[in-house]
C-alpha atoms as a PDB file:
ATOM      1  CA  UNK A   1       4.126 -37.238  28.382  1.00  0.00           C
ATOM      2  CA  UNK A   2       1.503 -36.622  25.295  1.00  0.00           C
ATOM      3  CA  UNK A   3      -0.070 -34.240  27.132  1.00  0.00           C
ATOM      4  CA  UNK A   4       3.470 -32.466  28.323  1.00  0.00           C
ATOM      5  CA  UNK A   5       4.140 -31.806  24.662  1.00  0.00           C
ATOM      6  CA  UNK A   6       0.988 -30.953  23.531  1.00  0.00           C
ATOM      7  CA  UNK A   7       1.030 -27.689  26.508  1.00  0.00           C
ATOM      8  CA  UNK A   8       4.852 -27.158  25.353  1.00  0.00           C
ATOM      9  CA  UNK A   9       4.179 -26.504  22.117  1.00  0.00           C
ATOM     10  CA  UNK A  10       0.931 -24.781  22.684  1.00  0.00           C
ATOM     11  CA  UNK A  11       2.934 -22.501  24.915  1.00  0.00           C
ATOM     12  CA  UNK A  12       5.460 -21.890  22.147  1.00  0.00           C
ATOM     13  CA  UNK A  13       2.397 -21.185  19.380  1.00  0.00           C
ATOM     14  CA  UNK A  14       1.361 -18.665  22.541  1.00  0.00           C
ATOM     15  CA  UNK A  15       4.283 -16.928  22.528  1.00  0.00           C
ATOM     16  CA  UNK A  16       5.040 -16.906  18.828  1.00  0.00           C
ATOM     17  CA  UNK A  17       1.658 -15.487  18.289  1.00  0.00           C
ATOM     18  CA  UNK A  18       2.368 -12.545  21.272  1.00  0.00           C
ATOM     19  CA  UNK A  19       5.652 -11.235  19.365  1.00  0.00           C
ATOM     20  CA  UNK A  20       4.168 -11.396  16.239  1.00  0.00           C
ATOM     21  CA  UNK A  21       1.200  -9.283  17.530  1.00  0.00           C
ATOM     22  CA  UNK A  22       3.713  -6.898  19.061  1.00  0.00           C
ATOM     23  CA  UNK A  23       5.492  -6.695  15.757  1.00  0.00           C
ATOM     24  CA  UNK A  24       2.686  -6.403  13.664  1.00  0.00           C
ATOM     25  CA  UNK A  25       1.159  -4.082  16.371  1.00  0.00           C
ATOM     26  CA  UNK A  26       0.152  -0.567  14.457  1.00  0.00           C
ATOM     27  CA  UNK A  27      -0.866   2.717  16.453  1.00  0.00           C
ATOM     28  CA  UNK A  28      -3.086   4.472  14.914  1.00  0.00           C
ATOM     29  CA  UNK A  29      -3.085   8.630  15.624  1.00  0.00           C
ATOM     30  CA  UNK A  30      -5.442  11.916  14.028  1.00  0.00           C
ATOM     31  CA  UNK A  31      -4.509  15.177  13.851  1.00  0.00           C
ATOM     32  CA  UNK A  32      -6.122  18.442  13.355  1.00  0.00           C
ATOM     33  CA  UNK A  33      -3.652  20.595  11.250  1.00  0.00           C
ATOM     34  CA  UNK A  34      -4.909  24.293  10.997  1.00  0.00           C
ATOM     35  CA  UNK A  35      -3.755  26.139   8.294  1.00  0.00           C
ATOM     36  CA  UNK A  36      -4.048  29.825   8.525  1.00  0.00           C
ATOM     37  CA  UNK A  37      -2.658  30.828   5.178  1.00  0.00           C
ATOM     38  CA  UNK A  38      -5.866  28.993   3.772  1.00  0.00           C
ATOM     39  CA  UNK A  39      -8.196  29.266   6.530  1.00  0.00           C
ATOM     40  CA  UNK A  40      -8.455  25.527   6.024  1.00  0.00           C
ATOM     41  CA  UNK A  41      -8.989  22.378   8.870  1.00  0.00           C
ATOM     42  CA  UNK A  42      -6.476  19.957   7.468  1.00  0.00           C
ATOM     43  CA  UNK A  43      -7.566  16.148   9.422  1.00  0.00           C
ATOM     44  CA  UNK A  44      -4.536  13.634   8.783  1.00  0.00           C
ATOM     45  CA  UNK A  45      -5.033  10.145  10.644  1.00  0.00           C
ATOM     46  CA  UNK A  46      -1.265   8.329  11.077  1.00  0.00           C
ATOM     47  CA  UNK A  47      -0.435   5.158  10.910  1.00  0.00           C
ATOM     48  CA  UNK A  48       2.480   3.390  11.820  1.00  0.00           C
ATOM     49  CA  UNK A  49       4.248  -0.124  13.260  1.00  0.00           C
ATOM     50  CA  UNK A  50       5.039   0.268  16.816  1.00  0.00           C
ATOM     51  CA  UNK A  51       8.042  -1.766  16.824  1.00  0.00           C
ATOM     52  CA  UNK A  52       9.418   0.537  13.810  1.00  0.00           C
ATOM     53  CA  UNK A  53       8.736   4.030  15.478  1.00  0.00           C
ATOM     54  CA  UNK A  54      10.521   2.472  18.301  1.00  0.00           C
ATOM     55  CA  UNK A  55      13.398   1.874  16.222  1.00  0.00           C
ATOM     56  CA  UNK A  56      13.197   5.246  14.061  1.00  0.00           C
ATOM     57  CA  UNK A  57      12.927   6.488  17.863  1.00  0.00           C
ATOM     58  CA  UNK A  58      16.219   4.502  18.597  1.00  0.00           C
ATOM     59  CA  UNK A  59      18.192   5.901  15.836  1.00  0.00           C
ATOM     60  CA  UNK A  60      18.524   3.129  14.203  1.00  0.00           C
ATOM     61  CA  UNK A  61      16.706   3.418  10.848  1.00  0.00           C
ATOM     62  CA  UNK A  62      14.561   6.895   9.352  1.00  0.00           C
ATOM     63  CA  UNK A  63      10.737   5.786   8.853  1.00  0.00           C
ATOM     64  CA  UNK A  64       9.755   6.126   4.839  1.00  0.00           C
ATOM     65  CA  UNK A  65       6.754   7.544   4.651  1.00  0.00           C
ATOM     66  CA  UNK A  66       4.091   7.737   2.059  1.00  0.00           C
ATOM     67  CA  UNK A  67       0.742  10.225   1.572  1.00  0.00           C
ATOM     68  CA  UNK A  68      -2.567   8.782   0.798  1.00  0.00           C
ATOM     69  CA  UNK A  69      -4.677  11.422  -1.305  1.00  0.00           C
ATOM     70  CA  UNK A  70      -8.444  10.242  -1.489  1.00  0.00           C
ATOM     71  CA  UNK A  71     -11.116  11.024  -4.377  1.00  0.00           C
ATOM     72  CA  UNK A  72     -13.685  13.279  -4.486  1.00  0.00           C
ATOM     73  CA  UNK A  73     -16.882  12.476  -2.254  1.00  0.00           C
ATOM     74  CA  UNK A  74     -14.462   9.733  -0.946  1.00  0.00           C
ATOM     75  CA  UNK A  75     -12.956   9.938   2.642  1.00  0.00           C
ATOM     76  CA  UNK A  76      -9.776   9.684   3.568  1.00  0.00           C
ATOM     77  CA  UNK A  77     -10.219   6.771   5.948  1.00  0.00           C
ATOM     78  CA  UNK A  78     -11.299   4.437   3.161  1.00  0.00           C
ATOM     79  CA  UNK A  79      -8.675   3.037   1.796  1.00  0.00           C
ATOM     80  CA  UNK A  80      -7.752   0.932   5.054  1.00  0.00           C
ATOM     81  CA  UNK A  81      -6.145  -1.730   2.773  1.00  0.00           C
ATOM     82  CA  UNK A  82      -3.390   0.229   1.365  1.00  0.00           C
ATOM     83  CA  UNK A  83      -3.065   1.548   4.784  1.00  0.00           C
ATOM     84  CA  UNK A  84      -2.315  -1.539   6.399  1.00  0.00           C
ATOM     85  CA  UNK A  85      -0.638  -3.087   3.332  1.00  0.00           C
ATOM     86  CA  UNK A  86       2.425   0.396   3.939  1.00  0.00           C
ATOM     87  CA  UNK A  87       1.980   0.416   7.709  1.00  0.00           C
ATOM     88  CA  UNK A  88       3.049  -3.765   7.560  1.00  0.00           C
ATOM     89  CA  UNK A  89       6.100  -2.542   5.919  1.00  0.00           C
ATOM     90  CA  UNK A  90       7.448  -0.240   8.201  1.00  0.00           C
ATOM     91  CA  UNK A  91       6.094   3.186   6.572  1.00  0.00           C
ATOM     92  CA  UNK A  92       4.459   5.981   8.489  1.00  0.00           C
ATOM     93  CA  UNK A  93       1.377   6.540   6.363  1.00  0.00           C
ATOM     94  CA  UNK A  94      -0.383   9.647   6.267  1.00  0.00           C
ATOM     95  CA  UNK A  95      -4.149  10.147   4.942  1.00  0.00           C
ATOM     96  CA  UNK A  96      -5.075  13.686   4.362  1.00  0.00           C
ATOM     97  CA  UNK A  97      -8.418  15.008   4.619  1.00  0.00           C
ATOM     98  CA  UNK A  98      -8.357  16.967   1.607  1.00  0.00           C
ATOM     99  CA  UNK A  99     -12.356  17.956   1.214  1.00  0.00           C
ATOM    100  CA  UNK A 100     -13.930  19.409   3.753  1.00  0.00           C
ATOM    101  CA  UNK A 101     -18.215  19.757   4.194  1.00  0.00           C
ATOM    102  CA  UNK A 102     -18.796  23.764   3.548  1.00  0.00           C
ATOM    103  CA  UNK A 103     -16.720  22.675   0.330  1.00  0.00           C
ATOM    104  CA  UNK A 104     -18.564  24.026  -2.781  1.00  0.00           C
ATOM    105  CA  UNK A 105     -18.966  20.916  -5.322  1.00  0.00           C
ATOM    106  CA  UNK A 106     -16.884  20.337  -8.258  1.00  0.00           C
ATOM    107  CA  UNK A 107     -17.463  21.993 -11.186  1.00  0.00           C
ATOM    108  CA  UNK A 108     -16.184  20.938 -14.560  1.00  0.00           C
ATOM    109  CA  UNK A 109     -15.357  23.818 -17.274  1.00  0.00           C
ATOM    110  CA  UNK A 110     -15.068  22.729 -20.372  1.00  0.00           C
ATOM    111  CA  UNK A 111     -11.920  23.905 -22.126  1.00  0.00           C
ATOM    112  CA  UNK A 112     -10.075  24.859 -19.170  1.00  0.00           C
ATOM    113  CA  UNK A 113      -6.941  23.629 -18.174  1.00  0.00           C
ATOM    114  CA  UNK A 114      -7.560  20.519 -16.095  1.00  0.00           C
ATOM    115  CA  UNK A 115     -11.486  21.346 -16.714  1.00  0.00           C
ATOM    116  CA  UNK A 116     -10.830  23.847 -14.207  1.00  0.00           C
ATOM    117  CA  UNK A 117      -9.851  22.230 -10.918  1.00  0.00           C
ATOM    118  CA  UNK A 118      -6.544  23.298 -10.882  1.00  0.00           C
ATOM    119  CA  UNK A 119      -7.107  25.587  -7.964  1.00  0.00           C
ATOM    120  CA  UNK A 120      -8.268  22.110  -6.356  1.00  0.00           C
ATOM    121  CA  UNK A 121      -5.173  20.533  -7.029  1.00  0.00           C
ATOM    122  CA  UNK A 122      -3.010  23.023  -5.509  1.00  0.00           C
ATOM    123  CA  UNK A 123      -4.856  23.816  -2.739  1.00  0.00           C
ATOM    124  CA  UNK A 124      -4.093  19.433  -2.611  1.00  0.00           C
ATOM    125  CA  UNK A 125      -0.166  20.325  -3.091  1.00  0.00           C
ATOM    126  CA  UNK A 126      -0.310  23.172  -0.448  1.00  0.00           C
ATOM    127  CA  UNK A 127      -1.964  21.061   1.780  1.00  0.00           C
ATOM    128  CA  UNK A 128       0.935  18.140   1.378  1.00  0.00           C
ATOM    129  CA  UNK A 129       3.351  20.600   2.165  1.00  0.00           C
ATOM    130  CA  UNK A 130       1.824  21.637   5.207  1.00  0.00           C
ATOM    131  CA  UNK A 131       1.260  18.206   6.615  1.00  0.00           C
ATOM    132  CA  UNK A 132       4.619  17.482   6.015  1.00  0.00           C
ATOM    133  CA  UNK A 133       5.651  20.462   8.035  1.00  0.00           C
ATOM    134  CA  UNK A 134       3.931  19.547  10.842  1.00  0.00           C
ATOM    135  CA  UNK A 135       4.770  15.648  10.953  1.00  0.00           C
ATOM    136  CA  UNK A 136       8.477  16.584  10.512  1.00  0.00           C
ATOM    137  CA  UNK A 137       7.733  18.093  14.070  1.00  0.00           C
ATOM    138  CA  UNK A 138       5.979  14.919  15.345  1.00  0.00           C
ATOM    139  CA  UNK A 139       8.044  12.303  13.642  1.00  0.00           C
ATOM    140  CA  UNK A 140      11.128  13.708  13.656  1.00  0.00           C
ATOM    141  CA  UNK A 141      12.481  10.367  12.432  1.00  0.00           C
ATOM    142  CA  UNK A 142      10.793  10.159   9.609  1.00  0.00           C
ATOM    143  CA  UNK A 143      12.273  10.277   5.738  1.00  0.00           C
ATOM    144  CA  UNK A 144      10.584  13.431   4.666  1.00  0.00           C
ATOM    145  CA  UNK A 145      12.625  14.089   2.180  1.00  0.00           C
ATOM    146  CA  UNK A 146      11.565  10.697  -0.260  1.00  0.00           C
ATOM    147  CA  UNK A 147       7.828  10.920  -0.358  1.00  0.00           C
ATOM    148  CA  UNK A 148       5.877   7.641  -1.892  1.00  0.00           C
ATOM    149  CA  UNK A 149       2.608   9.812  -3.018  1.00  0.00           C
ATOM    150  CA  UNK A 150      -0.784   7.659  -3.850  1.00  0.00           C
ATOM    151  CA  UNK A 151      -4.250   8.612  -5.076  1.00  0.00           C
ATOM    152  CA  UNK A 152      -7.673   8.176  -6.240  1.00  0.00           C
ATOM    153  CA  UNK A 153      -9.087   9.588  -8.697  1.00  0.00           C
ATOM    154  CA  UNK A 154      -9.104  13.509  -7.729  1.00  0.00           C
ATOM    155  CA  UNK A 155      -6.287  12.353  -5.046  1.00  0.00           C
ATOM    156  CA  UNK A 156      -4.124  10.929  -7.709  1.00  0.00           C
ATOM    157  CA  UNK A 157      -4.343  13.972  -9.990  1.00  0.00           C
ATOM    158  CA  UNK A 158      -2.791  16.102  -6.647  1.00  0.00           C
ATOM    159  CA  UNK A 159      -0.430  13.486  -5.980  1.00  0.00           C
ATOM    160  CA  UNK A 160       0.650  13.726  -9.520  1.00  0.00           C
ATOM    161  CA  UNK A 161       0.674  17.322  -9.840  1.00  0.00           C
ATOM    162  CA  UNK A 162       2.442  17.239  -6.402  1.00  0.00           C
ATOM    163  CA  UNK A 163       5.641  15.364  -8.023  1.00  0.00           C
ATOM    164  CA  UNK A 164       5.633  17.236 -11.555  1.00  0.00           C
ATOM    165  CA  UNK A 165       6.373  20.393  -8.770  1.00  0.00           C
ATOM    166  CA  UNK A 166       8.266  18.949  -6.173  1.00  0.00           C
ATOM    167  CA  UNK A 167      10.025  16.059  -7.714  1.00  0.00           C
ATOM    168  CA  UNK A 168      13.217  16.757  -5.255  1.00  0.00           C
ATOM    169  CA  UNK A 169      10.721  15.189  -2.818  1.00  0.00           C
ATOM    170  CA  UNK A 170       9.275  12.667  -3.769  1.00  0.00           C
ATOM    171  CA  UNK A 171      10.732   8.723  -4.423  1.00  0.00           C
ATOM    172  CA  UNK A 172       7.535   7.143  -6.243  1.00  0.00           C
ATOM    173  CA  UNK A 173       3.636   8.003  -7.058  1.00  0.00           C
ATOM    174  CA  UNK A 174       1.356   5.579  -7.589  1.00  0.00           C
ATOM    175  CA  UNK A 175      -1.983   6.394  -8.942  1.00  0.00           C
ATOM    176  CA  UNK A 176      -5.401   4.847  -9.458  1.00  0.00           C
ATOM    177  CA  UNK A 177      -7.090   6.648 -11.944  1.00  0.00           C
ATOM    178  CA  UNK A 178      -5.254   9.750 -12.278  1.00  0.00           C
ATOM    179  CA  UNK A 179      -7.540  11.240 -15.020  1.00  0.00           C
ATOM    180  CA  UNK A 180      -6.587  15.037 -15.112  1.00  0.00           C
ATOM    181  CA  UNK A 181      -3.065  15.824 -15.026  1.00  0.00           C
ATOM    182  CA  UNK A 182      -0.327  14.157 -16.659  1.00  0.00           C
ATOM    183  CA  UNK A 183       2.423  12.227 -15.769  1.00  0.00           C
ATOM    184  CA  UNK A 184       5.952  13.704 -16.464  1.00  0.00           C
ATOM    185  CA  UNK A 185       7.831  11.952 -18.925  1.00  0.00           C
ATOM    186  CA  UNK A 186      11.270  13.786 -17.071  1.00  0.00           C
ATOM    187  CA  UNK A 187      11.393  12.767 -13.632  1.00  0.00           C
ATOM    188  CA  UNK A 188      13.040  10.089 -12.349  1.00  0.00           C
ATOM    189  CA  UNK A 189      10.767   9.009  -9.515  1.00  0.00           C
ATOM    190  CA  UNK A 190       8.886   5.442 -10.444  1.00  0.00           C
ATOM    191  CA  UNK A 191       5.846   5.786 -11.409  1.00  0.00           C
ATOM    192  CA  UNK A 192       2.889   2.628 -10.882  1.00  0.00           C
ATOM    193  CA  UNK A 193      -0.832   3.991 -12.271  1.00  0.00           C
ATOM    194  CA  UNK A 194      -4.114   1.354 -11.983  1.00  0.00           C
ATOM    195  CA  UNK A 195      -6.662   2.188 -14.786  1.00  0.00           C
ATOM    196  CA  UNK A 196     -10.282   1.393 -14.237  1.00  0.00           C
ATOM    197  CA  UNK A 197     -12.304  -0.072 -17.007  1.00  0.00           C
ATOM    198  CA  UNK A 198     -14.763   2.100 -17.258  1.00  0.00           C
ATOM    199  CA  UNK A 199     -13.320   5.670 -16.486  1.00  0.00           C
ATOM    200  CA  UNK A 200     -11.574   7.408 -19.276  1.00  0.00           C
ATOM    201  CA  UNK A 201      -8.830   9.949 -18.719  1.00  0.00           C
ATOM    202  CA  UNK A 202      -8.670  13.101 -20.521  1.00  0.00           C
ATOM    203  CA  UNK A 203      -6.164  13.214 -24.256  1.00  0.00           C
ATOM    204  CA  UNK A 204      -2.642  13.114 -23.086  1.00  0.00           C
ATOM    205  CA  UNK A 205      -2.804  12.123 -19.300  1.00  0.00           C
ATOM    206  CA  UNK A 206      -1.865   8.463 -20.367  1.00  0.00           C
ATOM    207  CA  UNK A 207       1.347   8.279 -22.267  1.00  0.00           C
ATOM    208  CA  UNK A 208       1.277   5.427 -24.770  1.00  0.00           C
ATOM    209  CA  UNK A 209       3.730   2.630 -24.231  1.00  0.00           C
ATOM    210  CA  UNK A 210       6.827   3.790 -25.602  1.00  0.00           C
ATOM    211  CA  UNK A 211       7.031   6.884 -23.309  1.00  0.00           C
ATOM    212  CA  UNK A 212       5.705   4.945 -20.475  1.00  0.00           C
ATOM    213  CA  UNK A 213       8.495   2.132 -20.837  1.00  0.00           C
ATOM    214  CA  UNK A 214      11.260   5.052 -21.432  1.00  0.00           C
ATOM    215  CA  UNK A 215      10.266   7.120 -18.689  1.00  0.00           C
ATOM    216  CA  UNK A 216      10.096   3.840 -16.168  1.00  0.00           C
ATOM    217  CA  UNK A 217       6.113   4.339 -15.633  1.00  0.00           C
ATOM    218  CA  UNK A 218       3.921   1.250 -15.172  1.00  0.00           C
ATOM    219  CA  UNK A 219       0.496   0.817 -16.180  1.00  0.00           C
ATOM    220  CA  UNK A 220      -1.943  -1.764 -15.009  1.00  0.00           C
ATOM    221  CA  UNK A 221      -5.173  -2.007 -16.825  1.00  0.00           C
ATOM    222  CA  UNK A 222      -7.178  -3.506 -14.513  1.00  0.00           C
ATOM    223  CA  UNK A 223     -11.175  -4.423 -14.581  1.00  0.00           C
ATOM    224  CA  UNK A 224     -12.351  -3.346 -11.486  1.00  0.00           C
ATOM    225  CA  UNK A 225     -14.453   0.106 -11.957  1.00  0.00           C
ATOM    226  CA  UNK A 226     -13.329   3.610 -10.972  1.00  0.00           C
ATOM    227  CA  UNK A 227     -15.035   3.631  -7.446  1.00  0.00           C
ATOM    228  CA  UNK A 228     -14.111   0.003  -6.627  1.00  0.00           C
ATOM    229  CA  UNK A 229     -10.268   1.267  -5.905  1.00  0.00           C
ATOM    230  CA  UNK A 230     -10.983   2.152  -2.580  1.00  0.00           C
ATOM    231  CA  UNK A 231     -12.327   0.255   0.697  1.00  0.00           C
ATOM    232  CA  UNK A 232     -15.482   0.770  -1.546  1.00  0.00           C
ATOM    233  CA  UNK A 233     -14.733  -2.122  -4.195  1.00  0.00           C
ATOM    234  CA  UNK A 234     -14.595  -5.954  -3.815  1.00  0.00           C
ATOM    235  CA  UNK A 235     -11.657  -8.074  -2.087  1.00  0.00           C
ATOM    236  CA  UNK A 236     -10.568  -9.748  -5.312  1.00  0.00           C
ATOM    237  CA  UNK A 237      -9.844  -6.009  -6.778  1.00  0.00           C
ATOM    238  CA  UNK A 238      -8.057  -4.772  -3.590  1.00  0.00           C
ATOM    239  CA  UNK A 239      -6.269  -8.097  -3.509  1.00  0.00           C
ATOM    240  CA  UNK A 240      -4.993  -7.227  -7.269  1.00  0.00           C
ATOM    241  CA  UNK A 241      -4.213  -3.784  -5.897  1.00  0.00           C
ATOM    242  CA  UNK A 242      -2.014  -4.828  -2.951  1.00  0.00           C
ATOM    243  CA  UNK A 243      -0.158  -8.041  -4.457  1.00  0.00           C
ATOM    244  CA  UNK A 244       0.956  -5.639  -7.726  1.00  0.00           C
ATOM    245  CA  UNK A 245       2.029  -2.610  -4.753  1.00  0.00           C
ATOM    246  CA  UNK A 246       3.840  -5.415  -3.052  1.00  0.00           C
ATOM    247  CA  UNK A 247       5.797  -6.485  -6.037  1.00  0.00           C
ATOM    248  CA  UNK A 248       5.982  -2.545  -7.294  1.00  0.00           C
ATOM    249  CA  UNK A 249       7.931  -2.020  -3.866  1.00  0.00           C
ATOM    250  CA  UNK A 250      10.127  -4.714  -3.983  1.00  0.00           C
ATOM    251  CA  UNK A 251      11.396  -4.196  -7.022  1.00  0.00           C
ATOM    252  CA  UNK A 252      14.839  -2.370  -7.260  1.00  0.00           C
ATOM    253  CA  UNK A 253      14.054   0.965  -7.557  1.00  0.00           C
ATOM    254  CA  UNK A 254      17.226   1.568 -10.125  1.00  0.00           C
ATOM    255  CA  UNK A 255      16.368  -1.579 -12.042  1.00  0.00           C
ATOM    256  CA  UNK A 256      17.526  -0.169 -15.638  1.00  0.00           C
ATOM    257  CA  UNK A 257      15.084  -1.933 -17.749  1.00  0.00           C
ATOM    258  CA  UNK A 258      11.342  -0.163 -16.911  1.00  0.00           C
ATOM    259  CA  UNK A 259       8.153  -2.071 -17.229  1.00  0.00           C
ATOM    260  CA  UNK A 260       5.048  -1.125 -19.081  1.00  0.00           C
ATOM    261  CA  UNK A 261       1.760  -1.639 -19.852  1.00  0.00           C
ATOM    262  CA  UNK A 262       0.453  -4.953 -17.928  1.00  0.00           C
ATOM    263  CA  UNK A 263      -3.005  -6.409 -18.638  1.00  0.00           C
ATOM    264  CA  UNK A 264      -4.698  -7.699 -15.430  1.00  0.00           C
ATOM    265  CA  UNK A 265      -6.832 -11.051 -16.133  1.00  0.00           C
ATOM    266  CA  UNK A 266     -10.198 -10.873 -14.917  1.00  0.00           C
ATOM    267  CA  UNK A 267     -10.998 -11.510 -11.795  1.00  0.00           C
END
C-alpha cells in the first residue's frame, strides 16, 4: 500500500510538472526585417508563451507586447532575464538589433544636442516603427497599439525618445540608464528608470523629485554599475532588476498617488 501511494503521488508530481512545462513553455523565433528606406538589416528575435499565443490565436485575449532596446557594443540577445521575466507574463517580447557591424563607432560632440547621436536615436525610433509593422503582420493578435518600451543605456535613450514622439503608442518605458534624452514631464505613460552608481547622465535628463513624483516617474538608484544591467552583471543586480519590474507591473497603472525616488540597499 506504501508503495501504491508513493507511485500515485509521484504520478501526480509527473503530471503537475508536464502542464506546468506546457504553460511555462516559451517559443522562441528571429527575424530578418529589411528595411529599404534605410538600407538597413533590422534582426528582431521573439519571444513568447505558447499557451498565450494560443489563446491570442483563439480570440480570447490581445498579447501586450513590449520592445527591448539594447546599449551600445551590447547585443540584443543579452538581456535574457528581462526576456523571460515579460515572456512568463504573457507578453510577446521583441529585441531589436539596433547596431549592426559596418556601423561607424559613436562619436560624442561636445555641445551638440544629445552630444550628437540624435541621428542614432531616430534611426532607433524608425527602426521601432518598422518592427512593429511587420509583427502586426505576424502577430496579428498582438496589442500594438500599448507599447511597454525598455532600454540600456543607448537603448533607453531611443526608447525614451521613442515615447516623447509617439506617446499615443506607448503604455510604459522603463529605462536603465537613460543618460541622453529626457524624460517628458507631460505624458501620461508610467515611467520606471534604474540609475547605475557610477554613470552620470547629462544636466536635465533626471528630473529631481518633485517633477518625478508629479509626472508619475519612478526612480531607483541602484548600486550595480552601468554595464552590470544586462545579462552582463551579477544575479543579485538582475534579481533587484526583475523583483522591482515585477512589482512596477503589478501595480495599478491609474494608481493616483505616483512614486518617486527609491534607494536600493546594497546588495
Amino acid at each position: 500500500m506504501k508503495r501504491l501511494l508513493i507511485s500515485i503521488c509521484l504520478g501526480f508530481l509527473i503530471v503537475a510538472a508536464y502542464f506546468a512545462a506546457v504553460q511555462l513553455a516559451i517559443r522562441h523565433a528571429t527575424f530578418d526585417f529589411y528595411d529599404a528606406s534605410l538600407g538597413r538589416l533590422i534582426a528582431v528575435d521573439v519571444a513568447v508563451r505558447r499557451d498565450s499565443e494560443l489563446r491570442a490565436m483563439a480570440g480570447l485575449k490581445d498579447l501586450p507586447v513590449v520592445i527591448i532596446n539594447h546599449a551600445n557594443t551590447v547585443k540584443s540577445s543579452e538581456y535574457s532575464f528581462i526576456v523571460n521575466l515579460f515572456a512568463r507574463r504573457g507578453y510577446l517580447v521583441a529585441c531589436i538589433q539596433h547596431d549592426l557591424p559596418t556601423d561607424p563607432p559613436l562619436v560624442t560632440v561636445a555641445g551638440a544636442l544629445y552630444v550628437g547621436r540624435l541621428q542614432l536615436y531616430e534611426r532607433g525610433v524608425a527602426n521601432i516603427l518598422y518592427t512593429v509593422d511587420k509583427l502586426k503582420k505576424i502577430e496579428p493578435h498582438a496589442d500594438f497599439g500599448h507599447l511597454t518600451l525598455i532600454g540600456h543605456s543607448t537603448g533607453a535613450d531611443i526608447s525614451v525618445l521613442f515615447a516623447r514622439q509617439n506617446p499615443d503608442l506607448v503604455e510604459a518605458v522603463i529605462t536603465l540608464d537613460n543618460l541622453r534624452v529626457p524624460f517628458s514631464l507631460l505624458n501620461k505613460f508610467r515611467t520606471l528608470s534604474f540609475r547605475s552608481k557610477d554613470w552620470k547622465a547629462d544636466p536635465g535628463v533626471v528630473p529631481d523629485e518633485a517633477d518625478a513624483k508629479k509626472a508619475g516617474i519612478e526612480i531607483i538608484r541602484t548600486d550595480a554599475q552601468h554595464v552590470e544591467m544586462s545579462d552582463r552583471g551579477p544575479d543579485r543586480v538582475k534579481l533587484d532588476i526583475e523583483g522591482s519590474i515585477t512589482r512596477f507591473l503589478n501595480e495599478n497603472a491609474s494608481e493616483p498617488n505616483p512614486r518617486t525616488t527609491v534607494d536600493v540597499p546594497s546588495g
